[in-house]
C-alpha atoms as a PDB file:
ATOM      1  CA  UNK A   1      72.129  40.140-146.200  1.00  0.00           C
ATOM      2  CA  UNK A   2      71.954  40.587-142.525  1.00  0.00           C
ATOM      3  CA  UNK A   3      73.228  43.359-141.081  1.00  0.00           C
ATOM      4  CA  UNK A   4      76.004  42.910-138.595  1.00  0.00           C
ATOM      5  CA  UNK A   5      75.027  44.668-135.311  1.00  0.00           C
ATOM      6  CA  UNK A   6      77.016  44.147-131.988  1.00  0.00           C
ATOM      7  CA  UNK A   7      76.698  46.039-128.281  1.00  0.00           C
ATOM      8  CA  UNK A   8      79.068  48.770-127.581  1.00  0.00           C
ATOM      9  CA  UNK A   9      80.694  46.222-125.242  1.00  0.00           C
ATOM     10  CA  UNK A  10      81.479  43.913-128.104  1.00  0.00           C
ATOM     11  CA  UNK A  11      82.508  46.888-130.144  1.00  0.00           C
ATOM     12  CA  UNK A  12      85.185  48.376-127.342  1.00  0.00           C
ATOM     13  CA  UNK A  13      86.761  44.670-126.956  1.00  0.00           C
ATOM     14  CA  UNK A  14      87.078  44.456-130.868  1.00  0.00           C
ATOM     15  CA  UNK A  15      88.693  48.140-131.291  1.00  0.00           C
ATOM     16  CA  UNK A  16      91.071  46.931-128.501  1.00  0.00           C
ATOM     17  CA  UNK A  17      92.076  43.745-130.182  1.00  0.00           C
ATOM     18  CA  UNK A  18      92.226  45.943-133.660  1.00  0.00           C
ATOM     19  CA  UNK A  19      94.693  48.415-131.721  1.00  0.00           C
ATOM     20  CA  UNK A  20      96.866  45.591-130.123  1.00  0.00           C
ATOM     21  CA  UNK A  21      97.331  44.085-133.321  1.00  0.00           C
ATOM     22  CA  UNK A  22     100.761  45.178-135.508  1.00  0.00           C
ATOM     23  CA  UNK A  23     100.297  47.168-138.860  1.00  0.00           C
ATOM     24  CA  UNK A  24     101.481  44.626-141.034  1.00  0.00           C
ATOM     25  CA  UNK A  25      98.648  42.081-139.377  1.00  0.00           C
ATOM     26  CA  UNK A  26      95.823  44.981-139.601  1.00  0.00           C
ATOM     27  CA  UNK A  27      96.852  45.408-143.612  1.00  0.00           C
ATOM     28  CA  UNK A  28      97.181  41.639-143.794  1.00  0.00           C
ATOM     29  CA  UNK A  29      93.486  41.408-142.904  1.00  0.00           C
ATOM     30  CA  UNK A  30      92.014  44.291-144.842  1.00  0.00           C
ATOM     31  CA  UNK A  31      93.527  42.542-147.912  1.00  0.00           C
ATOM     32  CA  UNK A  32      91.849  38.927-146.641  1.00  0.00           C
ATOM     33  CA  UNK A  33      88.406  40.981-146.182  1.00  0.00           C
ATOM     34  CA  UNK A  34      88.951  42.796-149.536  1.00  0.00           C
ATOM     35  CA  UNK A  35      89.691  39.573-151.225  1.00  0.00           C
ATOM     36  CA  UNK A  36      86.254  37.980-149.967  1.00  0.00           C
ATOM     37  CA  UNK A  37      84.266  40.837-150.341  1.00  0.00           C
ATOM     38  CA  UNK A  38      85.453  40.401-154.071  1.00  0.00           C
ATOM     39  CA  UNK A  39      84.743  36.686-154.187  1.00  0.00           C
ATOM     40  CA  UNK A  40      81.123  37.234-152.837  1.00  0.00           C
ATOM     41  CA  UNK A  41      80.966  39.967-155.648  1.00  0.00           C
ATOM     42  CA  UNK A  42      81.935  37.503-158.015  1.00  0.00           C
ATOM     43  CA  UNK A  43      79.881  34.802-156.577  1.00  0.00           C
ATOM     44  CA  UNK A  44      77.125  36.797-157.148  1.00  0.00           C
ATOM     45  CA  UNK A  45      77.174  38.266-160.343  1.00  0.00           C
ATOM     46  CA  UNK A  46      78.150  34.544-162.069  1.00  0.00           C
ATOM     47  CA  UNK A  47      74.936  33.293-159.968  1.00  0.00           C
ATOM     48  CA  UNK A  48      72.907  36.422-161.489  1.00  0.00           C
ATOM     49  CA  UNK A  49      74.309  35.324-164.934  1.00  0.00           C
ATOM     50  CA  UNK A  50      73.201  32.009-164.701  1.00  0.00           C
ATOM     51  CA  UNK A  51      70.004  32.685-163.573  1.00  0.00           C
ATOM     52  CA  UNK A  52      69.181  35.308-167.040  1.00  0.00           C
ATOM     53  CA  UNK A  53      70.923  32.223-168.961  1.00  0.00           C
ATOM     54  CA  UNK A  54      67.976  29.835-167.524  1.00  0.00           C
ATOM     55  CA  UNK A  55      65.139  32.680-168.380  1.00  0.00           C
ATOM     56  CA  UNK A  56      66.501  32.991-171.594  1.00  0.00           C
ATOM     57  CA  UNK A  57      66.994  28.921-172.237  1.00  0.00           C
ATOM     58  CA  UNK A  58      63.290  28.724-170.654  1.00  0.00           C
ATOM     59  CA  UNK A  59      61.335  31.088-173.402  1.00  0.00           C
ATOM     60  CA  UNK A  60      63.559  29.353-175.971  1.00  0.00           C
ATOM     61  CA  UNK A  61      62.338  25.981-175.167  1.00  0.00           C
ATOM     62  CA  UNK A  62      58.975  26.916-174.361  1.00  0.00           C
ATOM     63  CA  UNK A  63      55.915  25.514-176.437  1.00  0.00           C
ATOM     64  CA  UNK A  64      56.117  26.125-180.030  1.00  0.00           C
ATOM     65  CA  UNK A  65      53.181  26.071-182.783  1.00  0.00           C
ATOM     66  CA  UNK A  66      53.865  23.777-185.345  1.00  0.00           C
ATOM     67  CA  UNK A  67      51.552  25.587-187.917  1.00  0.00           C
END
C-alpha cells in the first residue's frame, strides 16, 4: 500500500472541514472508514486463502509416478 502523504496546506484545510463538521457526521464517518478498513481486511485474508488453496491444489495435481 501507498502511503497517504499530503502538504501541511492540505492537512490545515482538512482539520478545518473535520472541525466544521457536526459530531454525529464525524462518528458517522469513522464508522464508514471502520467498516472499509474491515472489508479490505476481509478482502484480503479470503484472497490469501485462496491463494494457499491453489498451492495446495497445485502439489496435489502435480506429476505422479505410476510405478
Amino acid at each position: 500500500m501507498f502511503p497517504f502523504s499530503s502538504s501541511p496546506q492540505e492537512q490545515n484545510t482538512l482539520a478545518q472541514i473535520w472541525s466544521q463538521l457536526s459530531a454525529d457526521l464525524q462518528t458517522r464517518v469513522i464508522g464508514l472508514v471502520a467498516e472499509l478498513a474491515l472489508s479490505v481486511l476481509v478482502a484480503r485474508s479470503h484472497n490469501m486463502s485462496e491463494g494457499e488453496e491453489a498451492r495446495h491444489v497445485e502439489q496435489a495435481t502435480g506429476p505422479q509416478n505410476p510405478s
